[in-house]
N, C-alpha and C. Protein backbone atom coordinates (compact mmCIF):
# COMPACT_ATOMS: atom_id res chain seq x y z
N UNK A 1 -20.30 29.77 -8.47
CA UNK A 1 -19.07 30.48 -8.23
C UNK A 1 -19.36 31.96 -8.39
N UNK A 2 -19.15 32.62 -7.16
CA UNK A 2 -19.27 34.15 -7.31
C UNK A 2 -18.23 35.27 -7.42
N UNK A 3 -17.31 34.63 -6.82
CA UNK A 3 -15.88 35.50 -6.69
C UNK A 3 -14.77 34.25 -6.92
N UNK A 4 -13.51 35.54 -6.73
CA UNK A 4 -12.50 34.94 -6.70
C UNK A 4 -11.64 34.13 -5.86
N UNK A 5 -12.55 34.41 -4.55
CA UNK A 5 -12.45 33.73 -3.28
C UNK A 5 -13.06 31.84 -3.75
N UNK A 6 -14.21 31.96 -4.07
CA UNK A 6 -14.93 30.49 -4.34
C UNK A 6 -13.77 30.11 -5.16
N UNK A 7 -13.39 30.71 -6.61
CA UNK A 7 -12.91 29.81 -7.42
C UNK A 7 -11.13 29.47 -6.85
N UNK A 8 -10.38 30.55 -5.88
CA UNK A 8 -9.56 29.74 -5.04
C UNK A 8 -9.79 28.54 -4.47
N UNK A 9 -11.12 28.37 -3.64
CA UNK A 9 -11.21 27.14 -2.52
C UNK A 9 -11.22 26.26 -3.21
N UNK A 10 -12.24 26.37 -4.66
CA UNK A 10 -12.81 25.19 -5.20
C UNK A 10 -10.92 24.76 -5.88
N UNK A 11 -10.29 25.43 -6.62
CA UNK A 11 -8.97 25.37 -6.73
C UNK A 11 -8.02 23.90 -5.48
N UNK A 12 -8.28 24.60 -4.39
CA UNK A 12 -7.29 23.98 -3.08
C UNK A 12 -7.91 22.60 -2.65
N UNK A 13 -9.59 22.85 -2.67
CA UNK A 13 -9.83 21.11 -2.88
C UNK A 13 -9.20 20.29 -3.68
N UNK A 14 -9.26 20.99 -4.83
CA UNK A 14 -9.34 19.61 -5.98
C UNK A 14 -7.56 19.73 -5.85
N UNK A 15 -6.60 20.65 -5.72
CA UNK A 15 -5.14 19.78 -5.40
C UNK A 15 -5.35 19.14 -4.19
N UNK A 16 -6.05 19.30 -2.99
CA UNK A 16 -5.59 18.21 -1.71
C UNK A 16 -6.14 16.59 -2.17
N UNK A 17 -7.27 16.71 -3.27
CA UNK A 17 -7.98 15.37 -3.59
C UNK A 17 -6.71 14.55 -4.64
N UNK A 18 -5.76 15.94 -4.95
CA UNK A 18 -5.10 14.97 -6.08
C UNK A 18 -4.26 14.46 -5.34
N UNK A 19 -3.81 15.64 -4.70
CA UNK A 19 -2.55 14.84 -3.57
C UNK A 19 -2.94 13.55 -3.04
N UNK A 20 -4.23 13.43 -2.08
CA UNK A 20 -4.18 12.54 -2.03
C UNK A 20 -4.50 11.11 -2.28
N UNK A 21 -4.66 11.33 -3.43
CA UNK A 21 -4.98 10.44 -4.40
C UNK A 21 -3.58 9.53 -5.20
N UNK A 22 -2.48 10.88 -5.10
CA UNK A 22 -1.28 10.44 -5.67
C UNK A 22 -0.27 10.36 -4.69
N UNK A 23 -0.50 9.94 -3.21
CA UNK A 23 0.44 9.68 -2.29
C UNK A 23 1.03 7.62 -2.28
N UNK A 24 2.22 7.72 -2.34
CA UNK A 24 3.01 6.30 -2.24
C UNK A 24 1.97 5.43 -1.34
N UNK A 25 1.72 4.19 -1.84
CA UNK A 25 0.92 3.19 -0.67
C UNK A 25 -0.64 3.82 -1.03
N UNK A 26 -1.19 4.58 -1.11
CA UNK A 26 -2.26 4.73 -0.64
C UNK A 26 -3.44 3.95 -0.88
N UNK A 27 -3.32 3.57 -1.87
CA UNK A 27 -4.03 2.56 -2.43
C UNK A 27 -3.71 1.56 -3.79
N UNK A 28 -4.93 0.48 -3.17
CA UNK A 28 -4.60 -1.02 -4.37
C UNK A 28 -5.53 -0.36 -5.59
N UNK A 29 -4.89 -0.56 -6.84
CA UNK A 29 -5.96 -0.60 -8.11
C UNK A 29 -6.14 -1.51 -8.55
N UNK A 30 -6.85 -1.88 -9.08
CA UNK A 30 -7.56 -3.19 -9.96
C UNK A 30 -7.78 -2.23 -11.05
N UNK A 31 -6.90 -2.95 -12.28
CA UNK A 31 -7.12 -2.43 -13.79
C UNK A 31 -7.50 -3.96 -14.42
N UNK A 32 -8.47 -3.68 -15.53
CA UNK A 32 -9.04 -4.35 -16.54
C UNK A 32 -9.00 -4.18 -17.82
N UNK A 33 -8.16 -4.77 -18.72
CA UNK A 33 -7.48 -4.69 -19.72
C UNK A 33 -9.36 -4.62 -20.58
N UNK A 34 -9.68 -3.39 -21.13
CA UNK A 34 -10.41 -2.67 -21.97
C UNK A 34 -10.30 -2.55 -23.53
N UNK A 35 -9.29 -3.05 -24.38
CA UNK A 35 -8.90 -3.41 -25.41
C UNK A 35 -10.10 -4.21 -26.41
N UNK A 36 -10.11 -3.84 -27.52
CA UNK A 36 -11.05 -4.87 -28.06
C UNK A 36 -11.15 -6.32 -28.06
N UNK A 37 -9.68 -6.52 -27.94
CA UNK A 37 -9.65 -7.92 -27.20
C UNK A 37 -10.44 -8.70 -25.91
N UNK A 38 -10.09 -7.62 -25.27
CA UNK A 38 -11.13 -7.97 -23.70
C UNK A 38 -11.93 -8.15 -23.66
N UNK A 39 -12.78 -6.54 -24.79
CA UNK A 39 -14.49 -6.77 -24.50
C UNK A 39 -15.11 -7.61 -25.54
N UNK A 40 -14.44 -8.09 -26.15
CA UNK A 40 -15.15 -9.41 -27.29
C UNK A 40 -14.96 -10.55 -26.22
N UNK A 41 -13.86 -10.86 -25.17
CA UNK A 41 -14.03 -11.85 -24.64
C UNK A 41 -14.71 -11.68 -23.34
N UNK A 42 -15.16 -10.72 -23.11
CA UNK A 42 -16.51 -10.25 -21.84
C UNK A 42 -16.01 -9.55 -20.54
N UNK A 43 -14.92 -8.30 -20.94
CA UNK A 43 -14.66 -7.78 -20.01
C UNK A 43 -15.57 -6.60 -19.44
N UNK A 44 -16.34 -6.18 -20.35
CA UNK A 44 -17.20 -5.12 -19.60
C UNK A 44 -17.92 -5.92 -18.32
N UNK A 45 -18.73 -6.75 -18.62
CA UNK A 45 -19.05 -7.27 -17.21
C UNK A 45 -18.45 -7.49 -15.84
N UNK A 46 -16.93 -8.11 -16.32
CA UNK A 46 -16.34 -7.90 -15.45
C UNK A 46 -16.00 -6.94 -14.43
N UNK A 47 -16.10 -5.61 -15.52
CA UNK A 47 -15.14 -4.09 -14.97
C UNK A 47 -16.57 -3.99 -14.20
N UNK A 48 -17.91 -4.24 -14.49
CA UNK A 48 -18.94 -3.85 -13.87
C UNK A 48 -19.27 -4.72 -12.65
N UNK A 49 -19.09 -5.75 -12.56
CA UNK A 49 -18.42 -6.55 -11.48
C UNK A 49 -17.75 -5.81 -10.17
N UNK A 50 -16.61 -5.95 -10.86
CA UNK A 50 -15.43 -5.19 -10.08
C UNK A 50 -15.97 -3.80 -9.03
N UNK A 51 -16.78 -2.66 -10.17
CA UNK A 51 -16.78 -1.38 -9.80
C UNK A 51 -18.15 -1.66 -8.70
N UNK A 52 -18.90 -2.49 -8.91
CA UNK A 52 -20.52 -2.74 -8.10
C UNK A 52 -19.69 -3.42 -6.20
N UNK A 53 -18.77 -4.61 -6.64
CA UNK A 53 -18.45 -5.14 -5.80
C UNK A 53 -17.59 -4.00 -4.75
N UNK A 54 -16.89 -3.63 -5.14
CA UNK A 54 -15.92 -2.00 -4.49
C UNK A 54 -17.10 -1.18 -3.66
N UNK A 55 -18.15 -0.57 -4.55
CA UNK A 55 -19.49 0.18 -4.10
C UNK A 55 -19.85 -0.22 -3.49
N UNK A 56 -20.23 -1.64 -3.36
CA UNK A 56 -20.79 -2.59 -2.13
C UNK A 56 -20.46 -2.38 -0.96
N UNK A 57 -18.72 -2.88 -1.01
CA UNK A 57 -18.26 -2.88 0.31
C UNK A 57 -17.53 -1.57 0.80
N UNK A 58 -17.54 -0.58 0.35
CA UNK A 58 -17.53 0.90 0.23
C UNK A 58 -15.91 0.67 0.83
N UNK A 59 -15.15 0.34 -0.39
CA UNK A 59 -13.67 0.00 -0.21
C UNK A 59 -13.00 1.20 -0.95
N UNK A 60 -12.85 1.53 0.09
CA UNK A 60 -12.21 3.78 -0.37
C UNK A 60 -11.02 3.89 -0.63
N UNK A 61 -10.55 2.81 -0.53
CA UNK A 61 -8.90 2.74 -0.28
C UNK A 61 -8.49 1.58 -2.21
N UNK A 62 -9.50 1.09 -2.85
CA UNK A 62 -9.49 0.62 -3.64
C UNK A 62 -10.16 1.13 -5.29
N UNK A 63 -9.36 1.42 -6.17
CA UNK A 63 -9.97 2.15 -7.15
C UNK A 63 -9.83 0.79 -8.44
N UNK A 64 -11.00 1.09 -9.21
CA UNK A 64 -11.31 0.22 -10.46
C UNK A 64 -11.11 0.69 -11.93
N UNK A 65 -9.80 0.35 -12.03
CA UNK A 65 -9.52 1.37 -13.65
C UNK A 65 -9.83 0.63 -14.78
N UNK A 66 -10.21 1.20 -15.88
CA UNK A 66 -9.56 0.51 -17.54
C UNK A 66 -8.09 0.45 -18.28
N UNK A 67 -7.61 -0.25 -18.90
CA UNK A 67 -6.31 0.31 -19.63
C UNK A 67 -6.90 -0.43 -20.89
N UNK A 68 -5.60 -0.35 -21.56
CA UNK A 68 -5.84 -1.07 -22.98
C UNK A 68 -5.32 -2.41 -22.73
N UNK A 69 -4.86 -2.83 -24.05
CA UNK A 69 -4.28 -4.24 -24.27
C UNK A 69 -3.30 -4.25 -23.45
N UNK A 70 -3.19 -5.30 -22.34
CA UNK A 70 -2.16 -5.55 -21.54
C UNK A 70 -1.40 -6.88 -21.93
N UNK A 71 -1.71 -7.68 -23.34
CA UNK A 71 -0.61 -8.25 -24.48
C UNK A 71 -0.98 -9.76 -24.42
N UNK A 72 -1.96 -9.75 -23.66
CA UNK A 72 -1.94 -11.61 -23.47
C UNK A 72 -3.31 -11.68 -24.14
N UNK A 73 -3.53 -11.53 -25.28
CA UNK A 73 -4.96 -11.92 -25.99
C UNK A 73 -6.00 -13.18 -25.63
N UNK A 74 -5.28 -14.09 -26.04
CA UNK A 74 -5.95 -15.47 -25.12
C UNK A 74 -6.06 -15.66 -24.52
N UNK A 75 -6.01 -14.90 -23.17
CA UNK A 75 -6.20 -15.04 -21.30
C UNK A 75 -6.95 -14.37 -21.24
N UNK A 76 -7.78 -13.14 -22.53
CA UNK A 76 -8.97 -12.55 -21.75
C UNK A 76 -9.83 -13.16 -21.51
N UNK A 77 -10.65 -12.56 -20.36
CA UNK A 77 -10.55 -11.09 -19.76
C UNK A 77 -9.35 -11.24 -18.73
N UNK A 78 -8.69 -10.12 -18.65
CA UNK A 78 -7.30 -10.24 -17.43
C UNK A 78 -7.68 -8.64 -16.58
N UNK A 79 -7.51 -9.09 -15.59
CA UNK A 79 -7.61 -8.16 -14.46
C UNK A 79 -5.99 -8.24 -13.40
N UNK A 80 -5.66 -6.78 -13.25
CA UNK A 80 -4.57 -7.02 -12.66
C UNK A 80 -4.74 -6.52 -11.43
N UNK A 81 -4.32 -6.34 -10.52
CA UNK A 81 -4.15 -6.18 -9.28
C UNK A 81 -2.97 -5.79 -9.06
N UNK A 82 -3.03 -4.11 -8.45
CA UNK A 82 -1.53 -3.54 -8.26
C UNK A 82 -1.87 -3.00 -6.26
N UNK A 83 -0.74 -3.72 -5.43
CA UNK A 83 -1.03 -3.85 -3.97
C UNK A 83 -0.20 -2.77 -3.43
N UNK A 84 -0.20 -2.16 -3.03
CA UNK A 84 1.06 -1.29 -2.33
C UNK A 84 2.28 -1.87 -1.44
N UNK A 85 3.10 -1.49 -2.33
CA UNK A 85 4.65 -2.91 -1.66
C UNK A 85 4.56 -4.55 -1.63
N UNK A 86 3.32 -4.85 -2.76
CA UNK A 86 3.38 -6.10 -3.15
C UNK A 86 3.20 -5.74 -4.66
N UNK A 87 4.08 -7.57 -5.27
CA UNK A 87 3.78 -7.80 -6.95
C UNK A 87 2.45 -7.79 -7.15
N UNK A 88 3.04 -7.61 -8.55
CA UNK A 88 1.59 -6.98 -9.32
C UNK A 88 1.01 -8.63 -9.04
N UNK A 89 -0.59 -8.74 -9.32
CA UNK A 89 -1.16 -10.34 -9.62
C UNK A 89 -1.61 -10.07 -11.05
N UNK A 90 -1.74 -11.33 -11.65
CA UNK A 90 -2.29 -11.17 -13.02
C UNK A 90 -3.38 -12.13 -13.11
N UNK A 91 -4.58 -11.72 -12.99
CA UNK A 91 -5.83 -13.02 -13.44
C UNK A 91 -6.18 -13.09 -14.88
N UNK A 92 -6.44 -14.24 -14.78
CA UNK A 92 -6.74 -14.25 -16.65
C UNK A 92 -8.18 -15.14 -16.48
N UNK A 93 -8.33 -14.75 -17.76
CA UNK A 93 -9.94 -15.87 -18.30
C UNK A 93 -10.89 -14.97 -16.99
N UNK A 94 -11.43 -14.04 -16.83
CA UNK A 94 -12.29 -13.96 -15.56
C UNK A 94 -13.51 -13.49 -16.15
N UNK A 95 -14.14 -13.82 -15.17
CA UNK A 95 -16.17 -13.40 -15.41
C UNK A 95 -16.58 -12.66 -14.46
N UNK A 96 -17.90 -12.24 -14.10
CA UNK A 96 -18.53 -11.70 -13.14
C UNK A 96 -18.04 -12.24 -11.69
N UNK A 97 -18.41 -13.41 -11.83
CA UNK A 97 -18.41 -14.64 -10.55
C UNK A 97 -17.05 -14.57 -10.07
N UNK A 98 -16.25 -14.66 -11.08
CA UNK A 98 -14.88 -14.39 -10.38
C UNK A 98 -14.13 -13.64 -10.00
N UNK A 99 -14.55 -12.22 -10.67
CA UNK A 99 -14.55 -10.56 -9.99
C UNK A 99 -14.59 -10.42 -8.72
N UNK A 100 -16.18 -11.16 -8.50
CA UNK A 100 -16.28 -11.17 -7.41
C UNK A 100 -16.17 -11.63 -6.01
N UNK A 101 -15.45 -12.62 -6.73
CA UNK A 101 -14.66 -13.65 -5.59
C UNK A 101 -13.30 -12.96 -5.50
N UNK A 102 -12.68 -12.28 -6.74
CA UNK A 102 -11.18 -11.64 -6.32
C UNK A 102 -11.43 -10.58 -5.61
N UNK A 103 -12.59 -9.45 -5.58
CA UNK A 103 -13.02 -8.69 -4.46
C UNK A 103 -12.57 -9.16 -2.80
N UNK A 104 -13.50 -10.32 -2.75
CA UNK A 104 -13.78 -10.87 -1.56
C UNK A 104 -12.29 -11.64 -0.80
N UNK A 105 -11.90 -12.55 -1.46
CA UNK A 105 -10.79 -13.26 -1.23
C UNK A 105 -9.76 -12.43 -1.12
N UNK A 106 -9.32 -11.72 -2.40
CA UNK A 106 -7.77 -11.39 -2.48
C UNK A 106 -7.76 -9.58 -1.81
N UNK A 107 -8.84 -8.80 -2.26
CA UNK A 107 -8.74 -7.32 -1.79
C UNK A 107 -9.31 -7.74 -0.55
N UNK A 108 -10.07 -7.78 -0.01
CA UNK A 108 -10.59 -7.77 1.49
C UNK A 108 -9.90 -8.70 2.41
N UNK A 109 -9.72 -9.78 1.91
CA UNK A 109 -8.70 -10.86 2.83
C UNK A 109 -7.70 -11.44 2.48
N UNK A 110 -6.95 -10.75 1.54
CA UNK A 110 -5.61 -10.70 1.10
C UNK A 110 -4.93 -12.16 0.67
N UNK A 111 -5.89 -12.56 0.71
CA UNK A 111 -5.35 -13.80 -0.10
C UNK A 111 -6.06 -13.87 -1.82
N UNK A 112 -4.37 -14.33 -2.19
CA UNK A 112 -4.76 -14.01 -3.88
C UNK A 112 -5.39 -15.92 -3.95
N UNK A 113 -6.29 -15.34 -5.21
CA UNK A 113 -7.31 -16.59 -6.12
C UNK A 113 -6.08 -17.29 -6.65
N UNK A 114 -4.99 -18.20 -6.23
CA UNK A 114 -4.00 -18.91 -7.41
C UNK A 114 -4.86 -19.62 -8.77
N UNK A 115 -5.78 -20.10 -8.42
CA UNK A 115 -6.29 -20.80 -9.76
C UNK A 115 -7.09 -19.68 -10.63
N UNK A 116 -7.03 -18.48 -10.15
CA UNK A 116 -7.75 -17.67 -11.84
C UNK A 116 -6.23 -16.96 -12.09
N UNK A 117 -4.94 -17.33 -11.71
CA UNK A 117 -3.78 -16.05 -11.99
C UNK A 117 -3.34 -16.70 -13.05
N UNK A 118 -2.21 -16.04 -13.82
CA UNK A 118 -1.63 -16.10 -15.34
C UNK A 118 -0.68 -17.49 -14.73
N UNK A 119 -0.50 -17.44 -13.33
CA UNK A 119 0.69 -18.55 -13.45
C UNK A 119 -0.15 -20.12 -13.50
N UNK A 120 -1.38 -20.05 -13.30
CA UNK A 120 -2.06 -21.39 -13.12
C UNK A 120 -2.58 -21.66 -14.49
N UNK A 121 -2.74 -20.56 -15.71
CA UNK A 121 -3.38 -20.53 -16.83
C UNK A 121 -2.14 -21.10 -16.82
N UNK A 122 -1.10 -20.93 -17.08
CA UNK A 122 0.44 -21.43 -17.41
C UNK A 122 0.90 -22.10 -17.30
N UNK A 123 0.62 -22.79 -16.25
CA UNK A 123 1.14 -24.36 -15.69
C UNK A 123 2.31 -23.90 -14.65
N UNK A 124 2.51 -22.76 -14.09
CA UNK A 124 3.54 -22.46 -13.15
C UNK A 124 3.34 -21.15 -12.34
N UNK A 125 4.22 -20.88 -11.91
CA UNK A 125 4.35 -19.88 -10.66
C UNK A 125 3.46 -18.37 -11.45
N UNK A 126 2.86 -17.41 -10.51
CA UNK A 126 2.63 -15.96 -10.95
C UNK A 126 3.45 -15.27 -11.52
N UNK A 127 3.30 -14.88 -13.02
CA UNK A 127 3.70 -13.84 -13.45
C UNK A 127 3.46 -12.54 -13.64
């Protein structure tokens, strides 16, 4: 950075990246409940799963977050899935293998995994 000109531009990038980063619809996230709960029951692999499988298929439109405890202790690891103008999904109990099948199946061909979601851990419909 030499002037005050650079540190404008570099400025106007990084709001058009936020903008569009924070526009309605723009994209699905996949969050992975990161809590000590999670990663005693093997969510880092998962999140590493998740973030390798995304890189793979260079899915730009799909981002891979952490949060904390998302409250269901005994269903870790839980991965949620937030769609633009669809319900949230909730997977529970998941591993590598099944990261990567919710990659494949539910983000790329839009059909959700029913047997890894909270409603099949449950004995009923998606919650």
């Amino acid at each position: 950075m030499k002037s005050i000109e650079d540190l404008k531009r570099i400025r106007e990038e990084m709001q058009n990246k936020i903008k569009l980063r924070s526009e309605e619809g723009a994209e699905t996230r996949v969050v992975v409940g990161m809590a000590t709960c999670g990663i005693a029951a093997g969510a880092r692999p998962v999140l590493a799963a998740l973030v390798e499988e995304v890189g793979k298929r260079n899915l730009e439109n799909v981002t891979v977050r952490q949060t904390g405890c998302i409250g269901v202790c005994r269903l870790e690891p839980i991965v949620e899935v937030f769609e633009p103008g669809k319900e949230k999904v909730t997977y529970v109990k998941m591993d590598a293998e099944k990261a990567r099948r919710i990659i494949a199946e539910h983000i790329v061909n839009g059909h959700v995994v029913e047997e890894y979601t909270i409603g099949a851990a449950e004995g009923g419909a998606n919650a």
